[in-house]
Protein backbone atom coordinates (compact mmCIF):
# COMPACT_ATOMS: atom_id res chain seq x y z
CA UNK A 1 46.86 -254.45 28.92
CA UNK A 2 45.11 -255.59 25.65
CA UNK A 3 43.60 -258.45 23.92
CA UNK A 4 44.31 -259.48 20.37
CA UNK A 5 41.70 -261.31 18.99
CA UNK A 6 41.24 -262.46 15.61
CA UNK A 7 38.39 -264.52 14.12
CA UNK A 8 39.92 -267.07 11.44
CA UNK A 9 38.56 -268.96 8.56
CA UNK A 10 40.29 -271.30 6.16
CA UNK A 11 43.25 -268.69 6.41
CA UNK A 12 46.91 -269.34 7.64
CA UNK A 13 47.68 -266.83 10.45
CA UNK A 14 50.92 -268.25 11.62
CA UNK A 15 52.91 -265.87 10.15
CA UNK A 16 50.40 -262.88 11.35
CA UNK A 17 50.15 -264.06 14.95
CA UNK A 18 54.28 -264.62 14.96
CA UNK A 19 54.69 -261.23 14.70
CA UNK A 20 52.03 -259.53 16.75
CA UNK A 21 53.15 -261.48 19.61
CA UNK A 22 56.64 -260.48 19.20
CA UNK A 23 55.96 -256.91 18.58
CA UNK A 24 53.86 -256.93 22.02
CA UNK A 25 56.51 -258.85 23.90
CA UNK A 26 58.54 -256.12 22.54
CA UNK A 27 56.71 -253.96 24.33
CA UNK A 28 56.79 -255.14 27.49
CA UNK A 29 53.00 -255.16 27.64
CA UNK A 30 50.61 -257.38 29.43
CA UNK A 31 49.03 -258.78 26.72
CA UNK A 32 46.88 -262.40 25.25
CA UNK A 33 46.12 -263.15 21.68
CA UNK A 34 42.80 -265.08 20.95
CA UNK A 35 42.16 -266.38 17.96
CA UNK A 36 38.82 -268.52 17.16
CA UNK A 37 39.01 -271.18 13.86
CA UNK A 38 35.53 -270.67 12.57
CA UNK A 39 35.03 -274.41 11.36
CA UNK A 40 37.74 -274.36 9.03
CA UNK A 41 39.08 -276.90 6.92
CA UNK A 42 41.47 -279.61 9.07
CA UNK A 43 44.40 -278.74 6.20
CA UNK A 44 44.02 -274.86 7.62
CA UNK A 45 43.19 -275.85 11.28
CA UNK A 46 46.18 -278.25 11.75
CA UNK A 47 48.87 -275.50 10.99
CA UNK A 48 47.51 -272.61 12.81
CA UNK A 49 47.63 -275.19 16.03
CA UNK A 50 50.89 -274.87 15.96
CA UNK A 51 50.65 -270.73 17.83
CA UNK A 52 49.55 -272.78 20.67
CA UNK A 53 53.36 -273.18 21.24
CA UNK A 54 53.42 -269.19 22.20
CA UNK A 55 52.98 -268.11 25.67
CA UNK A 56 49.87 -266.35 26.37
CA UNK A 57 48.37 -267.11 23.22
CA UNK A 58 44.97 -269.62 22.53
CA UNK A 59 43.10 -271.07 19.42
CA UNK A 60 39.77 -271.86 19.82
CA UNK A 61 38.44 -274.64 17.45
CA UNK A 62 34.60 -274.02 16.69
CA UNK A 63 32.84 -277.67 15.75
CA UNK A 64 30.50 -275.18 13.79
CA UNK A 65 30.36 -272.17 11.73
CA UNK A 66 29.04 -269.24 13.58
CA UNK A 67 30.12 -266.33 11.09
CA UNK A 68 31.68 -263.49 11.49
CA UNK A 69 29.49 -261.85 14.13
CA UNK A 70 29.03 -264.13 16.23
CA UNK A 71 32.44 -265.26 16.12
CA UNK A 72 33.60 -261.63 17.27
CA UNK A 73 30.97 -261.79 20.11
CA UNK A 74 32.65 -264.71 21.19
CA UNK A 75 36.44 -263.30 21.13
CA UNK A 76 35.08 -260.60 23.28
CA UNK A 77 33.14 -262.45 25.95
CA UNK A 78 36.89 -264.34 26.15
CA UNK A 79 38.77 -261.66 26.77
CA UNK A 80 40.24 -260.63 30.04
CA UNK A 81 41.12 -257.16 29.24
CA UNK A 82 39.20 -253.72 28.42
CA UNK A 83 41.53 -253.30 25.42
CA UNK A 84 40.32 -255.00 22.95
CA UNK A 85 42.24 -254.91 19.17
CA UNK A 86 40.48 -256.69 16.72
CA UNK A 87 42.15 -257.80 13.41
CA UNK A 88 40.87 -260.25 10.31
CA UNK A 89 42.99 -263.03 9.88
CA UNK A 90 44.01 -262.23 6.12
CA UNK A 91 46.11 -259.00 7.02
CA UNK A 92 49.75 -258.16 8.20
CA UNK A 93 51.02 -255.25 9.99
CA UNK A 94 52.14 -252.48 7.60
CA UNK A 95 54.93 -251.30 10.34
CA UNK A 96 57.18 -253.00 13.20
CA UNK A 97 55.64 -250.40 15.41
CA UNK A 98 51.84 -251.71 14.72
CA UNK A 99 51.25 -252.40 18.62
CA UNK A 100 53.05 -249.55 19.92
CA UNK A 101 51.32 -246.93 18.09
CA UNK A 102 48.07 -248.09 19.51
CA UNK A 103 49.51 -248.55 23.06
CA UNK A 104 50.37 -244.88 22.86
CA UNK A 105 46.11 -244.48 22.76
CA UNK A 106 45.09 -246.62 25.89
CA UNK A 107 44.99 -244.36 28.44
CA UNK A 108 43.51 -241.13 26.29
CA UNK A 109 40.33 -239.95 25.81
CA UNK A 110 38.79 -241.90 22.84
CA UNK A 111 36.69 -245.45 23.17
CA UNK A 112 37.79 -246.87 19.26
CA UNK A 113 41.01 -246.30 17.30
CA UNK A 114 40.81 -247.58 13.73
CA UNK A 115 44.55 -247.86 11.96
CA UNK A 116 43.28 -247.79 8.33
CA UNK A 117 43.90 -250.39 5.58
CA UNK A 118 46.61 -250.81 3.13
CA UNK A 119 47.41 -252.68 -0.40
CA UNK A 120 50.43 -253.33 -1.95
CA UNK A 121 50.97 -251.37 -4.87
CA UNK A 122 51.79 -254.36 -7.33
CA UNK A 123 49.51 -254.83 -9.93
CA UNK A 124 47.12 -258.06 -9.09
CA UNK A 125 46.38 -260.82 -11.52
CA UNK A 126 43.40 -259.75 -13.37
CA UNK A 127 40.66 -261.92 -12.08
CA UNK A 128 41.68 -259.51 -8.23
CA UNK A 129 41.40 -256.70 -10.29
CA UNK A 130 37.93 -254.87 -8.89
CA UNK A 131 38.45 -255.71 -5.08
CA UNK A 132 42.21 -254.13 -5.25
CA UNK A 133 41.29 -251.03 -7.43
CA UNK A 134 38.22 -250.62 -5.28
CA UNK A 135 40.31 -250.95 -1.91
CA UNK A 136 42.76 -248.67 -3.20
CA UNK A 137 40.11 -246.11 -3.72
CA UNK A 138 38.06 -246.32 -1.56
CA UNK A 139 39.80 -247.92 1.93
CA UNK A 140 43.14 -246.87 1.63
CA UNK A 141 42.60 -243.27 2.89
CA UNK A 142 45.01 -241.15 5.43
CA UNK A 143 43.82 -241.00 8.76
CA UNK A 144 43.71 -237.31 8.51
CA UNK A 145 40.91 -237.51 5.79
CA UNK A 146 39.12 -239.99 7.83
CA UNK A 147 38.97 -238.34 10.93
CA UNK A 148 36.55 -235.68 8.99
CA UNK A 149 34.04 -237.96 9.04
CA UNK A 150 35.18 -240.65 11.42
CA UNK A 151 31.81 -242.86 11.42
CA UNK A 152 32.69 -243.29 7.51
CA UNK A 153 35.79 -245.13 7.22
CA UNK A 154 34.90 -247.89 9.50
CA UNK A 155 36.63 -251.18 8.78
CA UNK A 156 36.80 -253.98 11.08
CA UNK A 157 39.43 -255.90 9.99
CA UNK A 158 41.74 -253.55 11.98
CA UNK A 159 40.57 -251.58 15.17
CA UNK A 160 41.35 -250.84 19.02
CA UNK A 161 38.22 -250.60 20.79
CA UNK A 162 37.05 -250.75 24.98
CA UNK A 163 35.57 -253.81 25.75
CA UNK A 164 32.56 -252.23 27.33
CA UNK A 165 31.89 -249.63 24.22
CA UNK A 166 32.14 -252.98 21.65
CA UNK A 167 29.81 -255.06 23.96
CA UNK A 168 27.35 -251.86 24.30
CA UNK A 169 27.34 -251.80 20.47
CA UNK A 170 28.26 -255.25 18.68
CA UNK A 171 25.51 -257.10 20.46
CA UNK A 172 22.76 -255.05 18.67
CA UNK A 173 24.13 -256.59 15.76
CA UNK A 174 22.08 -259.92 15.36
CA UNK A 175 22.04 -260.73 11.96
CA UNK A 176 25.11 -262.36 9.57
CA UNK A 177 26.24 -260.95 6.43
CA UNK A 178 28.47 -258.82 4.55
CA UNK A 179 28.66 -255.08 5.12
CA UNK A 180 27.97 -255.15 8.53
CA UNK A 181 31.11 -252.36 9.02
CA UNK A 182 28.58 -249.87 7.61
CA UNK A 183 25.84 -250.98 10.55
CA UNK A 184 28.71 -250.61 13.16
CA UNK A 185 29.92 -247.11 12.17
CA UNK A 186 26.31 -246.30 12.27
CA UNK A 187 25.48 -247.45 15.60
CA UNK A 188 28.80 -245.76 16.69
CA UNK A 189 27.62 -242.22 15.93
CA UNK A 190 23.66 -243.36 17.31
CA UNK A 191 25.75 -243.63 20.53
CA UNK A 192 28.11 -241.22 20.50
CA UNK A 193 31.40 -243.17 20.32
CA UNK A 194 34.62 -241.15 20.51
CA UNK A 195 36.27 -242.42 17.10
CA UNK A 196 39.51 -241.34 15.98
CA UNK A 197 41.92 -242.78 13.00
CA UNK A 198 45.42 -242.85 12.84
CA UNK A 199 48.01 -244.53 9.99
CA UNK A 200 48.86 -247.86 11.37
CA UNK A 201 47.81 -249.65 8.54
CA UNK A 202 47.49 -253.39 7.92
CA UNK A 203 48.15 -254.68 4.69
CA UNK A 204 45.07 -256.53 2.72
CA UNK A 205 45.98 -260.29 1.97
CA UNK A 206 42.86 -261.90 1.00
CA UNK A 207 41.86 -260.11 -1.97
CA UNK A 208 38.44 -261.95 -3.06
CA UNK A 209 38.31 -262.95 -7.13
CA UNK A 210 36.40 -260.08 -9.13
CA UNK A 211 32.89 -262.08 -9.20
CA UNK A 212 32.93 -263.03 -5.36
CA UNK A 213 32.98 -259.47 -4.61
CA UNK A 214 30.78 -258.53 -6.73
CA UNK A 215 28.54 -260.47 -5.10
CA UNK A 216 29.53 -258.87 -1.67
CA UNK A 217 28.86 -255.73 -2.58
CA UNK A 218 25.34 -256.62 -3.57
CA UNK A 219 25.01 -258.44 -0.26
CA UNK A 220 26.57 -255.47 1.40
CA UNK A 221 23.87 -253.20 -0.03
CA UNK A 222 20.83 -255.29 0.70
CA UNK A 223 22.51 -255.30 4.57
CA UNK A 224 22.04 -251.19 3.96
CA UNK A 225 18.72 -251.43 2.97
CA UNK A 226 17.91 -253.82 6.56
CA UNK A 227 19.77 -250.99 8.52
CA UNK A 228 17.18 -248.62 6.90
CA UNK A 229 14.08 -250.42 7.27
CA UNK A 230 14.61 -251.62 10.70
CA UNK A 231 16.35 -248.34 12.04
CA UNK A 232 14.56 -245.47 10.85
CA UNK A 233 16.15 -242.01 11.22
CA UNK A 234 19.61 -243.49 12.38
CA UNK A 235 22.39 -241.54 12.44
CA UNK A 236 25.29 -242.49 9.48
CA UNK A 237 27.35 -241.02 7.28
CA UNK A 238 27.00 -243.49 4.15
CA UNK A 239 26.93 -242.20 1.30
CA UNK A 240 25.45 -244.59 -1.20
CA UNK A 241 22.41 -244.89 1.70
CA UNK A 242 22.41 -241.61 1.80
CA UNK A 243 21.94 -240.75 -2.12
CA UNK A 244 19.10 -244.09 -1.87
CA UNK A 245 16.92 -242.17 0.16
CA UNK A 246 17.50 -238.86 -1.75
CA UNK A 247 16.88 -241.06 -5.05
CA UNK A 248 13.58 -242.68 -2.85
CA UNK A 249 12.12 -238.94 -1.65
CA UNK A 250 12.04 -237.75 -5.21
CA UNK A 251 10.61 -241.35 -6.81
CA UNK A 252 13.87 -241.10 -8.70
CA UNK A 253 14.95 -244.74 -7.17
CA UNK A 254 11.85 -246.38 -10.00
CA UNK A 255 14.44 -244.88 -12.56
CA UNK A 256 17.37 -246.93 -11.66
CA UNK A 257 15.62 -249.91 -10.61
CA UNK A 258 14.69 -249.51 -14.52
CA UNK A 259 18.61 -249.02 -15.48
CA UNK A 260 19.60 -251.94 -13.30
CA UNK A 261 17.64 -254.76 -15.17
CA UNK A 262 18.45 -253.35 -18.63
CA UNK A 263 22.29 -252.91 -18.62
CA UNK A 264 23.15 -255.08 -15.85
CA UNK A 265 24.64 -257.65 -17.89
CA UNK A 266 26.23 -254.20 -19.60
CA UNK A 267 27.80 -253.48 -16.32
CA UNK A 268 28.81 -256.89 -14.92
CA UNK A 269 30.94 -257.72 -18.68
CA UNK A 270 33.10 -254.22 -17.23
CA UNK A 271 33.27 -254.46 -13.79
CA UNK A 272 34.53 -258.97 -14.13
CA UNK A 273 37.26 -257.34 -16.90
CA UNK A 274 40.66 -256.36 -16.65
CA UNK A 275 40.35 -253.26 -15.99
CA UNK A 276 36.89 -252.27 -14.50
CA UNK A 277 35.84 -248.99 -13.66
CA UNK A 278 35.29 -247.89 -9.93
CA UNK A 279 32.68 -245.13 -10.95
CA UNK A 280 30.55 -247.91 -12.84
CA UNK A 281 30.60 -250.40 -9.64
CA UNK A 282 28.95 -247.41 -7.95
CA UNK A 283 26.49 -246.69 -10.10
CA UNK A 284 26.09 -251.06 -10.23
CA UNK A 285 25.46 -250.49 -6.24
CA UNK A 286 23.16 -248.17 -5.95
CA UNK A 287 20.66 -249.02 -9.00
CA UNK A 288 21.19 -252.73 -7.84
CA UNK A 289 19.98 -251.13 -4.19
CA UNK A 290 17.04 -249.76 -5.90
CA UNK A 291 16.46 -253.13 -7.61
CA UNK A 292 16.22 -254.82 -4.27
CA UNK A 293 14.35 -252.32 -2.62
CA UNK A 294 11.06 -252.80 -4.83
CA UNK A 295 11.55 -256.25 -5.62
């Protein structure tokens, strides 16, 4: 028994919903997909109506924008089962066998199953350039890597999880923003979590232009310095908070604040190009963290 529950906004998820629900009828599984339109635009909002039409299956028009957290909260305090399988709306199965490889973990000993994320290998257009070459990196890793450190890897946009362990966990979570994935993960290993990956990958769609993620990943780092300041000593395994507070213990992080506001105009003319370098947006992130920090 499991619920499917994806939050949407201003994203088409006919095609995505058309074939979870046949791979679960497939399998002969007791099963509902929820889906919640975030305040979307009516162009967006009037096609995705039409899953409706699909038996056990229920879009939720929000009047107002909640966000992303929020919005989850809501999918789970929905759902009638203790399966929950959370997806983002811009993503398609990599395999026909998406739903049965995580039915196979419903009865075993783990809380949260996380399938791992996917890009097609096609080149992008260049203005998609640094959130593909990034992903590629740095999120499309095998599940046998990831299960070294499995509080690492952690990306909602596609993950199994018990209803109780999410509610336990996702409802510390009271603030919006972006990088939030590195606060779950975190609270995760705080409470001992059972985590395991597997490959049963979902395919990116919604590959943000170069600037707008830019901009995410500096969002994403301030959330890293909040998870810091208002949870001292919490378990992670992040690595660019991890090198901050090295950088912070030796008064090193002064240094990059420094190299920040000189060459990040420098940085930025690479890392908007054609062909920006992965190494430079990390060394963007974490002198940009410093930045913040004594701002």
């Amino acid at each position: 028994m499991i619920s499917v529950l994806i939050p949407i906004y201003n994203y088409n998820i006919v095609d995505l919903v058309n074939r979870l629900h046949s791979q679960l009828t497939k399998a002969n599984v007791a099963f509902e997909i929820i889906c919640i339109d975030d305040a979307s635009k009516e162009s967006y909002t009037k096609k995705n109506l039409q899953i409706n039409n699909l038996p056990y299956t229920n879009l939720i028009v929000s009047e107002v924008n909640n966000g992303r957290v929020k919005t989850r909260q809501l999918l789970s305090s929905k759902a009638k089962f203790e399966w929950l399988l959370f997806l983002d709306a811009d993503v398609l199965p990599k395999s026909d066998d998406f739903i049965s490889k995580y039915l196979e973990f419903l009865n075993k000993e783990y809380k949260a199953i996380y399938g791992g994320f996917a890009y097609y290998k096609t080149t992008p257009e260049p203005q998609f350039m640094l959130r593909w070459k990034y992903g590629k990196k740095h999120e499309e890793v095998d599940a046998q890597i990831r299960n070294r450190t499995p509080y690492k890897v952690i990306i909602s946009a596609n993950f199994l999880i018990t209803k109780t362990c999410f509610n336990h966990i996702h409802l510390k979570i009271k603030d919006e923003g972006y990088g939030f994935d590195n606060y779950f993960g975190a609270l995760l290993k705080e409470n001992n979590i059972s985590v395991y990956h597997i490959n049963n990958e979902v395919y990116h769609l919604g590959i943000e232009k170069s600037d707008t993620y830019l901009t995410k990943k500096e969002l994403a780092a301030e959330t890293l310095l909040k998870l810091d300041q208002e949870n001292k000593n919490i378990k992670h395994d992040n690595n660019l908070l991890a090198l901050f507070l090295n950088l912070k213990r030796f008064y090193l992080h002064y240094i990059f604040a420094l190299f920040f506001k000189l060459f990040k105009k420098i940085m930025r003319q690479n890392l908007l190009s054609n062909n920006p370098s992965i190494t430079l947006l990390q060394t963007y992130r974490i002198s940009y963290m410093c930045y913040k920090y004594l701002a």
